[in-house]
PDB file of N, CA and C in Angstrom:
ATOM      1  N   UNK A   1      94.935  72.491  88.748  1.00  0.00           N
ATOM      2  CA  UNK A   1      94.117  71.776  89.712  1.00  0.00           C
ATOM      3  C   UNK A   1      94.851  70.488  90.100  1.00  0.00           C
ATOM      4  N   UNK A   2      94.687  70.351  91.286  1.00  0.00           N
ATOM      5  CA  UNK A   2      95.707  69.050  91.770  1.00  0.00           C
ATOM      6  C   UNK A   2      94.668  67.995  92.158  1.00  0.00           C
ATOM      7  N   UNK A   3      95.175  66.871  92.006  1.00  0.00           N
ATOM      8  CA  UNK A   3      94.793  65.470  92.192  1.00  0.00           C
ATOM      9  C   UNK A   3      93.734  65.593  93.421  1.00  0.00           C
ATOM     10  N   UNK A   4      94.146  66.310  94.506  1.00  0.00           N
ATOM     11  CA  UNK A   4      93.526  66.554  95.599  1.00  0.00           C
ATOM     12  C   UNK A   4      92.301  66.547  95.730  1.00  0.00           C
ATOM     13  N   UNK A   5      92.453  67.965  94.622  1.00  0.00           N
ATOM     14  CA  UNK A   5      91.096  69.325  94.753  1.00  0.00           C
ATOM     15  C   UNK A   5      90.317  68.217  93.482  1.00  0.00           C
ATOM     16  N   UNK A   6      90.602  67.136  92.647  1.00  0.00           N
ATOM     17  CA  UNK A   6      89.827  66.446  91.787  1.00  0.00           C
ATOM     18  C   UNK A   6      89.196  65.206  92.705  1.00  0.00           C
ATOM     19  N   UNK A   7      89.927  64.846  93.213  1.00  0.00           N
ATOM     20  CA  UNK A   7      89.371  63.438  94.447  1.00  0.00           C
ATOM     21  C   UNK A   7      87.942  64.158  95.219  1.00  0.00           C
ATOM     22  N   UNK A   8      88.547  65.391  95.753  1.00  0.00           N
ATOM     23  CA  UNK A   8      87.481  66.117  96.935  1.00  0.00           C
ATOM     24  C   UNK A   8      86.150  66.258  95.788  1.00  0.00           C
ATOM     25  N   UNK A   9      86.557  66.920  94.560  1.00  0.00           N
ATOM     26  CA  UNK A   9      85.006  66.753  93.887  1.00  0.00           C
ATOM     27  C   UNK A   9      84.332  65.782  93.390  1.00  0.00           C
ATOM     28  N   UNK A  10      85.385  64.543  93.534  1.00  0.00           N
ATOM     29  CA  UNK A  10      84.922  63.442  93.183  1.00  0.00           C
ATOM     30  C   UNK A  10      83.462  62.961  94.022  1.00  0.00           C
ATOM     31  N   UNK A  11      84.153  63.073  95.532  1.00  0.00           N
ATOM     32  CA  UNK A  11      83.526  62.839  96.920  1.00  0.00           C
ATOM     33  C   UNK A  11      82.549  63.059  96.944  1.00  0.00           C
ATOM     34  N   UNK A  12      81.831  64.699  96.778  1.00  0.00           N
ATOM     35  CA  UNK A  12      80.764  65.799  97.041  1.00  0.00           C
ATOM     36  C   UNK A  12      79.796  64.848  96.810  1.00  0.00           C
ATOM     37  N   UNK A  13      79.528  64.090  95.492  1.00  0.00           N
ATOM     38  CA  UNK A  13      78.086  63.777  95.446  1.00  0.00           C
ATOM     39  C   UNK A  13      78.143  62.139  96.691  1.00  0.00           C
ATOM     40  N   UNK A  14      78.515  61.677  96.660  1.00  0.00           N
ATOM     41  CA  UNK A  14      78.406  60.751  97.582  1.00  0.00           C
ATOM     42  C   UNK A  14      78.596  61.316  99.184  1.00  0.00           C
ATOM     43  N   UNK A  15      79.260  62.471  99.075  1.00  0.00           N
ATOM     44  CA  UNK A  15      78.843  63.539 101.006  1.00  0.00           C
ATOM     45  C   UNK A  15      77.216  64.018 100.478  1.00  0.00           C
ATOM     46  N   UNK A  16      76.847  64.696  99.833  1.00  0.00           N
ATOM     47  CA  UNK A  16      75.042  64.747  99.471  1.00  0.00           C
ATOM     48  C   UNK A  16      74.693  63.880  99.489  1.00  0.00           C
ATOM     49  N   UNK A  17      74.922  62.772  99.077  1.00  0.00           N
ATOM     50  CA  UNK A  17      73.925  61.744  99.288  1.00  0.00           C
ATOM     51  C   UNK A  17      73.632  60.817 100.386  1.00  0.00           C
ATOM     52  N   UNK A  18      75.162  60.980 101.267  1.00  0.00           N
ATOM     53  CA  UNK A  18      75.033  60.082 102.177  1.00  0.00           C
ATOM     54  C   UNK A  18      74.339  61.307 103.269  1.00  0.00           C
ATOM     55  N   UNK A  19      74.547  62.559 103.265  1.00  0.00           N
ATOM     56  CA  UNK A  19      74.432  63.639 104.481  1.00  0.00           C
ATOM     57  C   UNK A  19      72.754  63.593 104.326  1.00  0.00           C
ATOM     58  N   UNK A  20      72.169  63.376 103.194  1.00  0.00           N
ATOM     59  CA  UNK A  20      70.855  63.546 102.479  1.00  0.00           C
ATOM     60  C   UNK A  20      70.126  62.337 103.666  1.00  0.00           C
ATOM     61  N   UNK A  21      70.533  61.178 103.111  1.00  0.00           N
ATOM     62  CA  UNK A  21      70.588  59.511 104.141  1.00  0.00           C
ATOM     63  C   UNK A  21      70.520  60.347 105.980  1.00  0.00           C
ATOM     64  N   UNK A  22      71.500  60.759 106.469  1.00  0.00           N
ATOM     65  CA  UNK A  22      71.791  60.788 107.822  1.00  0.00           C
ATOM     66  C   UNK A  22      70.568  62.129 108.176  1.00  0.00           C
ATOM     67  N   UNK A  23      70.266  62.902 107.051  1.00  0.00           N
ATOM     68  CA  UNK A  23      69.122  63.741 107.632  1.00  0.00           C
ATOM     69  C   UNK A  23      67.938  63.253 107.749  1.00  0.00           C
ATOM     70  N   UNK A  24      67.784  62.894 106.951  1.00  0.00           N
ATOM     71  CA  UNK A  24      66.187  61.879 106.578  1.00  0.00           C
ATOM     72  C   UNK A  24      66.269  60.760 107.827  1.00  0.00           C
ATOM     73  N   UNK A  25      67.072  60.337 108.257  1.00  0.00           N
ATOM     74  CA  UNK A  25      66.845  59.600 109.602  1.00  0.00           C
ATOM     75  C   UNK A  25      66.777  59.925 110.983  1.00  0.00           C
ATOM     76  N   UNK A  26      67.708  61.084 110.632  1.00  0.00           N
ATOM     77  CA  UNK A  26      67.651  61.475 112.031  1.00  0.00           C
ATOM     78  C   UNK A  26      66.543  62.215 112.162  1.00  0.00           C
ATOM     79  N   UNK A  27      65.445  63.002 111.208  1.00  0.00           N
ATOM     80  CA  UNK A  27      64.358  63.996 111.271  1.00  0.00           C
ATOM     81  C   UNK A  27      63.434  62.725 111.109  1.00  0.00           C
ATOM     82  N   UNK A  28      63.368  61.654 110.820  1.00  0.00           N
ATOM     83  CA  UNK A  28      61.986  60.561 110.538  1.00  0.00           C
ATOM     84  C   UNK A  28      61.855  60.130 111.899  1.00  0.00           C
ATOM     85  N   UNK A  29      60.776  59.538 112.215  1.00  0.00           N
ATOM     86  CA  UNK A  29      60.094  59.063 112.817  1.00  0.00           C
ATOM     87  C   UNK A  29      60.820  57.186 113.527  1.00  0.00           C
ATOM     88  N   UNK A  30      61.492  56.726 112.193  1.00  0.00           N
ATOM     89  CA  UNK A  30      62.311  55.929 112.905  1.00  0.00           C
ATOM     90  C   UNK A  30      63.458  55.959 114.011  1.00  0.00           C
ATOM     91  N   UNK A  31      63.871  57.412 113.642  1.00  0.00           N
ATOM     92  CA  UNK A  31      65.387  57.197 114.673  1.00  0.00           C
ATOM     93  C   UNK A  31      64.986  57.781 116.083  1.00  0.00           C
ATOM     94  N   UNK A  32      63.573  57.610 116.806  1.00  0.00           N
ATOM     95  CA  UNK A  32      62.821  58.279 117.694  1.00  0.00           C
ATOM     96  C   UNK A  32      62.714  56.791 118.546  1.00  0.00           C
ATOM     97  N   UNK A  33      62.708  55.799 117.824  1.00  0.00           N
ATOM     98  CA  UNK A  33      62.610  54.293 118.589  1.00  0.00           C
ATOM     99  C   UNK A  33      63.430  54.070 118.942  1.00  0.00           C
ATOM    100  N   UNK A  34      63.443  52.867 119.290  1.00  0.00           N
ATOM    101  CA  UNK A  34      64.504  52.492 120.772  1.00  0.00           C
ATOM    102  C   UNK A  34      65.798  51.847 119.692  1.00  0.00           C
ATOM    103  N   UNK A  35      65.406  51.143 118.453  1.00  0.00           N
ATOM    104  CA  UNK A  35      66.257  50.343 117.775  1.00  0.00           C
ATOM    105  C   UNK A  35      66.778  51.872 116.762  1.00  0.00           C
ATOM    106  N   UNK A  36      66.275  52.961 116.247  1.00  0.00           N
ATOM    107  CA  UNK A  36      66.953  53.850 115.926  1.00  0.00           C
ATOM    108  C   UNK A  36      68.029  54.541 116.629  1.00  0.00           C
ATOM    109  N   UNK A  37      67.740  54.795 117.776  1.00  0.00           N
ATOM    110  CA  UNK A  37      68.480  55.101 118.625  1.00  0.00           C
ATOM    111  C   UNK A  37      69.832  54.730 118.614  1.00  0.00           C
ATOM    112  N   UNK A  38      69.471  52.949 118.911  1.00  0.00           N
ATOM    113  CA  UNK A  38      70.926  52.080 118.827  1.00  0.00           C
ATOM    114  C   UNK A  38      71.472  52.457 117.271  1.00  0.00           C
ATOM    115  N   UNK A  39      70.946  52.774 116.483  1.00  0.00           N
ATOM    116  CA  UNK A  39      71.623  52.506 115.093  1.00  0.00           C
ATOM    117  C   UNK A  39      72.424  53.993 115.175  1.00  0.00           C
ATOM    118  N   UNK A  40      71.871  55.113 115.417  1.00  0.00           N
ATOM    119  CA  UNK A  40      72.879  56.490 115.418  1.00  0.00           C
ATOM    120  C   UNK A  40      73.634  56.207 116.550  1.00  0.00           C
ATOM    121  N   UNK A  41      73.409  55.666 117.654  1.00  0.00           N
ATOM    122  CA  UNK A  41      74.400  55.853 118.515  1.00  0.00           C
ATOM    123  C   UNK A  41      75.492  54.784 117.800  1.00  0.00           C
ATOM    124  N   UNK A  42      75.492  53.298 117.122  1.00  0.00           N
ATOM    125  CA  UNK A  42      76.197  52.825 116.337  1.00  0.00           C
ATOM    126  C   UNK A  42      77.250  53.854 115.369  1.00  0.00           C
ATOM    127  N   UNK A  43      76.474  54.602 114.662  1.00  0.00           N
ATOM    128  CA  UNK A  43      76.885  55.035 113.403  1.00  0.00           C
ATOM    129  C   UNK A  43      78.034  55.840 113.848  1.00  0.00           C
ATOM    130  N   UNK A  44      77.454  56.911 114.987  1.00  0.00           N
ATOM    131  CA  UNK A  44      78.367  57.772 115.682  1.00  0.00           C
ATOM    132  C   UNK A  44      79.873  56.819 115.947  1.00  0.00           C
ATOM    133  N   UNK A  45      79.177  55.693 116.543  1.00  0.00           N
ATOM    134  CA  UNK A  45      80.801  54.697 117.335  1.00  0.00           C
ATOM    135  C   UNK A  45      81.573  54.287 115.665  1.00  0.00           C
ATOM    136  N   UNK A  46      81.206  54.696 114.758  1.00  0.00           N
ATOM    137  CA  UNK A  46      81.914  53.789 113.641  1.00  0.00           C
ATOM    138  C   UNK A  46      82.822  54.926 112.721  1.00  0.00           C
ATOM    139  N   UNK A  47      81.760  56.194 113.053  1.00  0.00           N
ATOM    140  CA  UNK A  47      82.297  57.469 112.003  1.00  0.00           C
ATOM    141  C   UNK A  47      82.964  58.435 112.795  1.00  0.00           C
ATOM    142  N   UNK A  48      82.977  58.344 113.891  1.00  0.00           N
ATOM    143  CA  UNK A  48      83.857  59.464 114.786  1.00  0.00           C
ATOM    144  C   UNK A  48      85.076  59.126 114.439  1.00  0.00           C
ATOM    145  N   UNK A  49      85.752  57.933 114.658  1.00  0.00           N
ATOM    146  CA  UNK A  49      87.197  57.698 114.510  1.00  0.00           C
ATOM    147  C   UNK A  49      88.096  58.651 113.132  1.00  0.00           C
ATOM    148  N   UNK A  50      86.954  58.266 112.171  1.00  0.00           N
ATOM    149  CA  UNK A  50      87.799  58.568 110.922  1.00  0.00           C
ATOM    150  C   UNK A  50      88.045  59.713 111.035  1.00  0.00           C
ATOM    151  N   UNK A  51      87.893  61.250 112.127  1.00  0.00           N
ATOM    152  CA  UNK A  51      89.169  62.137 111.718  1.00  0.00           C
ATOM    153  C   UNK A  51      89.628  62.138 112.541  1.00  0.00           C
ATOM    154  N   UNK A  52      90.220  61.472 113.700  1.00  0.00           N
ATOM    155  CA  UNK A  52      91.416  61.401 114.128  1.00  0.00           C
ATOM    156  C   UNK A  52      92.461  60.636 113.788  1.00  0.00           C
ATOM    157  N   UNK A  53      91.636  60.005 112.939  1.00  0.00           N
ATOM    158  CA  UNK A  53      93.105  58.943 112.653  1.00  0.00           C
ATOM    159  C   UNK A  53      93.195  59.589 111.297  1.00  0.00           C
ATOM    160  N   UNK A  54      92.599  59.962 110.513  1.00  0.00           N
ATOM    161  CA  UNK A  54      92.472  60.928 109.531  1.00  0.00           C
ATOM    162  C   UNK A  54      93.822  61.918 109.264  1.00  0.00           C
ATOM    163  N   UNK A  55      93.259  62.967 110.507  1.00  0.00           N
ATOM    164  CA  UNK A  55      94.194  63.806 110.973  1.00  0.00           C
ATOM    165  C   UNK A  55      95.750  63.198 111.393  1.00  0.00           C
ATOM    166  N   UNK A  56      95.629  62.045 112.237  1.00  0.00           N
ATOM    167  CA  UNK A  56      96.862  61.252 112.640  1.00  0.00           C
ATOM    168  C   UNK A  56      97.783  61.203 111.642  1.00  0.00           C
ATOM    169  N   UNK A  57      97.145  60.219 110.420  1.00  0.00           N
ATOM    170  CA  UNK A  57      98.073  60.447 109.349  1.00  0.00           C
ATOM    171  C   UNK A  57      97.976  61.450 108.222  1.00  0.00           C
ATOM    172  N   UNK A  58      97.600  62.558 108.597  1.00  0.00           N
ATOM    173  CA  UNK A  58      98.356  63.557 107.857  1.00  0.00           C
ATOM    174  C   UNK A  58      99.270  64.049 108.254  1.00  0.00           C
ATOM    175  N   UNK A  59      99.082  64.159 109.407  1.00  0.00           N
ATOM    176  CA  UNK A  59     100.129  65.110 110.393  1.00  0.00           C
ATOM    177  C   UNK A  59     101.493  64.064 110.642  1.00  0.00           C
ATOM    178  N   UNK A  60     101.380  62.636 110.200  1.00  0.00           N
ATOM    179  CA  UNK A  60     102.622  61.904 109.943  1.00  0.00           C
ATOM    180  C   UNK A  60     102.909  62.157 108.859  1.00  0.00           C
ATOM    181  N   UNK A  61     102.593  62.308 107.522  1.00  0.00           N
ATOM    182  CA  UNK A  61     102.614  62.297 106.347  1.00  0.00           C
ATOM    183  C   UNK A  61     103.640  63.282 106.325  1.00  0.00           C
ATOM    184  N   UNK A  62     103.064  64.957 107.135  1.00  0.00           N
ATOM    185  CA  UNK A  62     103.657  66.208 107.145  1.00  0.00           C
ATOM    186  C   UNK A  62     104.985  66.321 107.487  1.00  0.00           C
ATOM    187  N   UNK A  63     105.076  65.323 109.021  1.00  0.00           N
ATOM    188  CA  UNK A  63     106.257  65.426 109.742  1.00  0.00           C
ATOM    189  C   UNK A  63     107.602  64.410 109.619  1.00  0.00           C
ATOM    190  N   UNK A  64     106.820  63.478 108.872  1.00  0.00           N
ATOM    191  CA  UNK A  64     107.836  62.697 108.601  1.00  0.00           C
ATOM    192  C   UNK A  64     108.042  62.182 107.223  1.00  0.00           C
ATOM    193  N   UNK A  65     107.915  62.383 106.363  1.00  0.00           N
ATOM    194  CA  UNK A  65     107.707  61.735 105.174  1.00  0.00           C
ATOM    195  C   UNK A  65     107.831  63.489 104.176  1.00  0.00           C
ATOM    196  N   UNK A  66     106.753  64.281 103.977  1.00  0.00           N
ATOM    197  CA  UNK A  66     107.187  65.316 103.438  1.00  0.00           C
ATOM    198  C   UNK A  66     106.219  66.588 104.134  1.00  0.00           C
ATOM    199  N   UNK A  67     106.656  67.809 104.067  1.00  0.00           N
ATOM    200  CA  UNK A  67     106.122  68.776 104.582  1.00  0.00           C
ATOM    201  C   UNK A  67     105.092  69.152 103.679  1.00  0.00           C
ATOM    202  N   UNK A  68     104.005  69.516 104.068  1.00  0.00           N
ATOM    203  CA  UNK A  68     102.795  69.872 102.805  1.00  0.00           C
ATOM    204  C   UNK A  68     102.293  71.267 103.583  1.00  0.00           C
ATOM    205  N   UNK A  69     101.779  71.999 102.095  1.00  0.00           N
ATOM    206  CA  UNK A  69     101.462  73.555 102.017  1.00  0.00           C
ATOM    207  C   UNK A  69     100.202  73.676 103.048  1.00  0.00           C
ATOM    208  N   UNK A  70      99.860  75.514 103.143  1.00  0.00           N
ATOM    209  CA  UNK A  70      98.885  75.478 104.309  1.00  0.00           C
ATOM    210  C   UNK A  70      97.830  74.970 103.290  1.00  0.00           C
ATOM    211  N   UNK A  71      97.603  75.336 101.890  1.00  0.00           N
ATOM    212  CA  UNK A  71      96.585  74.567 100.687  1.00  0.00           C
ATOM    213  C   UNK A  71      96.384  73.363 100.989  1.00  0.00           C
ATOM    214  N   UNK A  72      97.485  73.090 100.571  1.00  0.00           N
ATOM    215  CA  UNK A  72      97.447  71.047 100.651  1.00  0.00           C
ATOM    216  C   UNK A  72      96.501  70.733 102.249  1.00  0.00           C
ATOM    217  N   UNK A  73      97.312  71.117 103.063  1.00  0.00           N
ATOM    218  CA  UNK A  73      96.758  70.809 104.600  1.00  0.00           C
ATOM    219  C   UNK A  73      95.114  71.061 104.759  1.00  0.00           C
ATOM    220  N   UNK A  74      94.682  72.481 104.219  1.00  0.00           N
ATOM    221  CA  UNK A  74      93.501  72.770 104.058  1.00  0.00           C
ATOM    222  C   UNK A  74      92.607  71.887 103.170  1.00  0.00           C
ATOM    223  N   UNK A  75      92.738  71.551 102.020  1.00  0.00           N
ATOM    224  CA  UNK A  75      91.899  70.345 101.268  1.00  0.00           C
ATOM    225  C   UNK A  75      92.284  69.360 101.454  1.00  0.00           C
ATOM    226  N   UNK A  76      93.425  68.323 102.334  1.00  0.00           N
ATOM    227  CA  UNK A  76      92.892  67.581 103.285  1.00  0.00           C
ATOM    228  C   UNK A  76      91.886  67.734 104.566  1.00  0.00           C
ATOM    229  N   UNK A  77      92.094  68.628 105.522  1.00  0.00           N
ATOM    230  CA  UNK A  77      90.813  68.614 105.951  1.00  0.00           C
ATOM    231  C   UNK A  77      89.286  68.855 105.740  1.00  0.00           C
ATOM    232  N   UNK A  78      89.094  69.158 104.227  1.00  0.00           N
ATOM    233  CA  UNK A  78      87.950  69.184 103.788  1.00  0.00           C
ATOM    234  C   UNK A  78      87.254  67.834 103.257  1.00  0.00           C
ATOM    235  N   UNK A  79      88.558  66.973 103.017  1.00  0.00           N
ATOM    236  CA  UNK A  79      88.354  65.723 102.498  1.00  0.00           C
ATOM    237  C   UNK A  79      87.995  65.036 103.740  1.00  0.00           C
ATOM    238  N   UNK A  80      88.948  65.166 104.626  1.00  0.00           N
ATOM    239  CA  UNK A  80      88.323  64.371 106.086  1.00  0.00           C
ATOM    240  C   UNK A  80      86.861  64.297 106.492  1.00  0.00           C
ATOM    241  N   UNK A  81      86.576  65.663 106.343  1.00  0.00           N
ATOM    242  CA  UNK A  81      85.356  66.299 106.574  1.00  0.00           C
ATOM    243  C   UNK A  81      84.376  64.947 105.969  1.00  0.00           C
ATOM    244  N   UNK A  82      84.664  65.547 104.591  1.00  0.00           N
ATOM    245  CA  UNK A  82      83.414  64.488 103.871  1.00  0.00           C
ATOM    246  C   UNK A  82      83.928  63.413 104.140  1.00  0.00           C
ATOM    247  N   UNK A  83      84.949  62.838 104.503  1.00  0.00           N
ATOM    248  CA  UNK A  83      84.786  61.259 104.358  1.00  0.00           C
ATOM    249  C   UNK A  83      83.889  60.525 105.680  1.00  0.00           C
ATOM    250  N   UNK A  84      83.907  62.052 106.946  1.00  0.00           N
ATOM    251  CA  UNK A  84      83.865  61.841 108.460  1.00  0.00           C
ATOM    252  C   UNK A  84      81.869  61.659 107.632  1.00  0.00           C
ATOM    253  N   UNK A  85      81.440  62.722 107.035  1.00  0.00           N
ATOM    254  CA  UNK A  85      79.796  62.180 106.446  1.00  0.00           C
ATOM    255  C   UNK A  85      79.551  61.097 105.987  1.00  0.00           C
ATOM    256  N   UNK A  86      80.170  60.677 105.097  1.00  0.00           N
ATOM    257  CA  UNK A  86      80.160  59.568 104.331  1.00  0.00           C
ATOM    258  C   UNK A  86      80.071  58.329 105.135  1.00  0.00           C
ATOM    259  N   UNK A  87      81.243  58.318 106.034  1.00  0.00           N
ATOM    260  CA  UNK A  87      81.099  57.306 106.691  1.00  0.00           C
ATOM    261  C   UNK A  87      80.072  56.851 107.761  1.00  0.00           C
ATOM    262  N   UNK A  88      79.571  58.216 108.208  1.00  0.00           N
ATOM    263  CA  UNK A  88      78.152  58.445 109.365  1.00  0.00           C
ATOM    264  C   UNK A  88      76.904  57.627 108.096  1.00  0.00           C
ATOM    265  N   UNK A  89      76.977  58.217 107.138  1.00  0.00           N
ATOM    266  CA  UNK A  89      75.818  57.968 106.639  1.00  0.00           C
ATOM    267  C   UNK A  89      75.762  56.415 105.714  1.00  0.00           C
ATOM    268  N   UNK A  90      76.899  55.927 105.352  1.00  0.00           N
ATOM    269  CA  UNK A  90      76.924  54.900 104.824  1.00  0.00           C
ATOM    270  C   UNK A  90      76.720  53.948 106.452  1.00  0.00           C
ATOM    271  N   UNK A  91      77.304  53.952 107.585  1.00  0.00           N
ATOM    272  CA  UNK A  91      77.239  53.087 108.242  1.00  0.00           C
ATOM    273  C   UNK A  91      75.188  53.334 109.052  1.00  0.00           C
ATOM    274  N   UNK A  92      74.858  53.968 108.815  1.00  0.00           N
ATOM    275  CA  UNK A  92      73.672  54.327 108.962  1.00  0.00           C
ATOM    276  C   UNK A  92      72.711  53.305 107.975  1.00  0.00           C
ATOM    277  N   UNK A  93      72.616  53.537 106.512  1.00  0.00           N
ATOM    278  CA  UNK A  93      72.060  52.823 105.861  1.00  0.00           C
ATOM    279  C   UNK A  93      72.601  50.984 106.056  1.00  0.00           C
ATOM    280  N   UNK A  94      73.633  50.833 106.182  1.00  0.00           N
ATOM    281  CA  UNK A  94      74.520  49.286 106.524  1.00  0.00           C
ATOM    282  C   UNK A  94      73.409  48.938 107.759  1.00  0.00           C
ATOM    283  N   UNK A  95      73.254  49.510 108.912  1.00  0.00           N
ATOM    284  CA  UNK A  95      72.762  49.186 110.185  1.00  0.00           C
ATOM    285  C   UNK A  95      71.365  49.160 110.048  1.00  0.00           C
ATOM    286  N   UNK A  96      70.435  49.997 109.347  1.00  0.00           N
ATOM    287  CA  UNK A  96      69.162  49.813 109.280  1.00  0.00           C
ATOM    288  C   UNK A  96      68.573  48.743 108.363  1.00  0.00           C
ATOM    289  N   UNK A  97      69.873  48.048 107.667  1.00  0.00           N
ATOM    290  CA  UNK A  97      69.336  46.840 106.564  1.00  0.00           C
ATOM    291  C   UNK A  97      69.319  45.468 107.808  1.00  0.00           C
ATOM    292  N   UNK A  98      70.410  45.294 108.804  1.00  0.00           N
ATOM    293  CA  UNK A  98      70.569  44.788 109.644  1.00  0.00           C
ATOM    294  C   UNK A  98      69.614  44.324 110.472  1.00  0.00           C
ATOM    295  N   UNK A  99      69.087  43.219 110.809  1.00  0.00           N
ATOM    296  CA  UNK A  99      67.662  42.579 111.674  1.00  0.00           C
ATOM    297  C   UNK A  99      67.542  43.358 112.985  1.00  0.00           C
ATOM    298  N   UNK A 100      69.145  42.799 113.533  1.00  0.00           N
ATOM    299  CA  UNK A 100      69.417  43.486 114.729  1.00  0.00           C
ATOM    300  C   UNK A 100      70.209  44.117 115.468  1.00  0.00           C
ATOM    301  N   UNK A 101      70.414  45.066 115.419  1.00  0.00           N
ATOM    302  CA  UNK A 101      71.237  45.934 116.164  1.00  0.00           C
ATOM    303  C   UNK A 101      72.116  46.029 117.487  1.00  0.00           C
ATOM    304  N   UNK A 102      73.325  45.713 118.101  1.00  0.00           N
ATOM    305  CA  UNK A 102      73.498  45.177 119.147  1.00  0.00           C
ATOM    306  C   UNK A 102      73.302  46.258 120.156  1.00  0.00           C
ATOM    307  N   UNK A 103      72.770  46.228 121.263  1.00  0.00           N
ATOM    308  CA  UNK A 103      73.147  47.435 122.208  1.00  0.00           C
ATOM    309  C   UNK A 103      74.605  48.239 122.268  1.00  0.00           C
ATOM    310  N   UNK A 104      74.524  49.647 122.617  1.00  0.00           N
ATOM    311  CA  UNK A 104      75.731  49.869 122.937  1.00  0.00           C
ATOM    312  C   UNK A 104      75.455  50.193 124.593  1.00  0.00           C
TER     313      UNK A 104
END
């Protein structure tokens, strides 16, 4: 088992818990208001990035630095995956502690 495939299970419970967070808001009754609204459309502007730049530097990692297996390549993008939840749902809970929300 490689360092990889131990990090990615590290992750899992904090992708459940945060994916747990981003369901419960988006199905409640808060994210139906005008200030919920702003907070997913926030969360979206904060957690989209992370797999392209994600992806960016792997695919530098690959091409310039060292070539990695179709494995390796594959449980990085699973890691992206969860980090792309994690980050939706952590910046979700960050924004609803927040007074006020700025427009987007």
């Amino acid at each position: 088992m490689s360092w990889l495939s131990v990090f990615g299970m590290c992750i899992i419970p904090f992708f459940l818990f945060f994916s747990y967070t981003t369901l419960m808001f988006t199905r409640g009754n808060e994210s139906k208001s005008e200030r919920g609204k702003r907070i997913l459309h926030a969360s979206y502007k904060y957690s989209i990035p992370v797999f392209p730049i994600g992806w960016l530097l792997i695919e530098g990692y690959h091409r310039i630095i060292k070539a990695v297996t179709f494995d390796v390549y594959r449980e990085y993008m699973v890691i992206l995956i969860l980090l792309l939840f994690i980050a939706q749902g952590l910046s979700i809970m960050i924004l609803k502690r927040n007074t006020e929300v700025a427009p987007t």
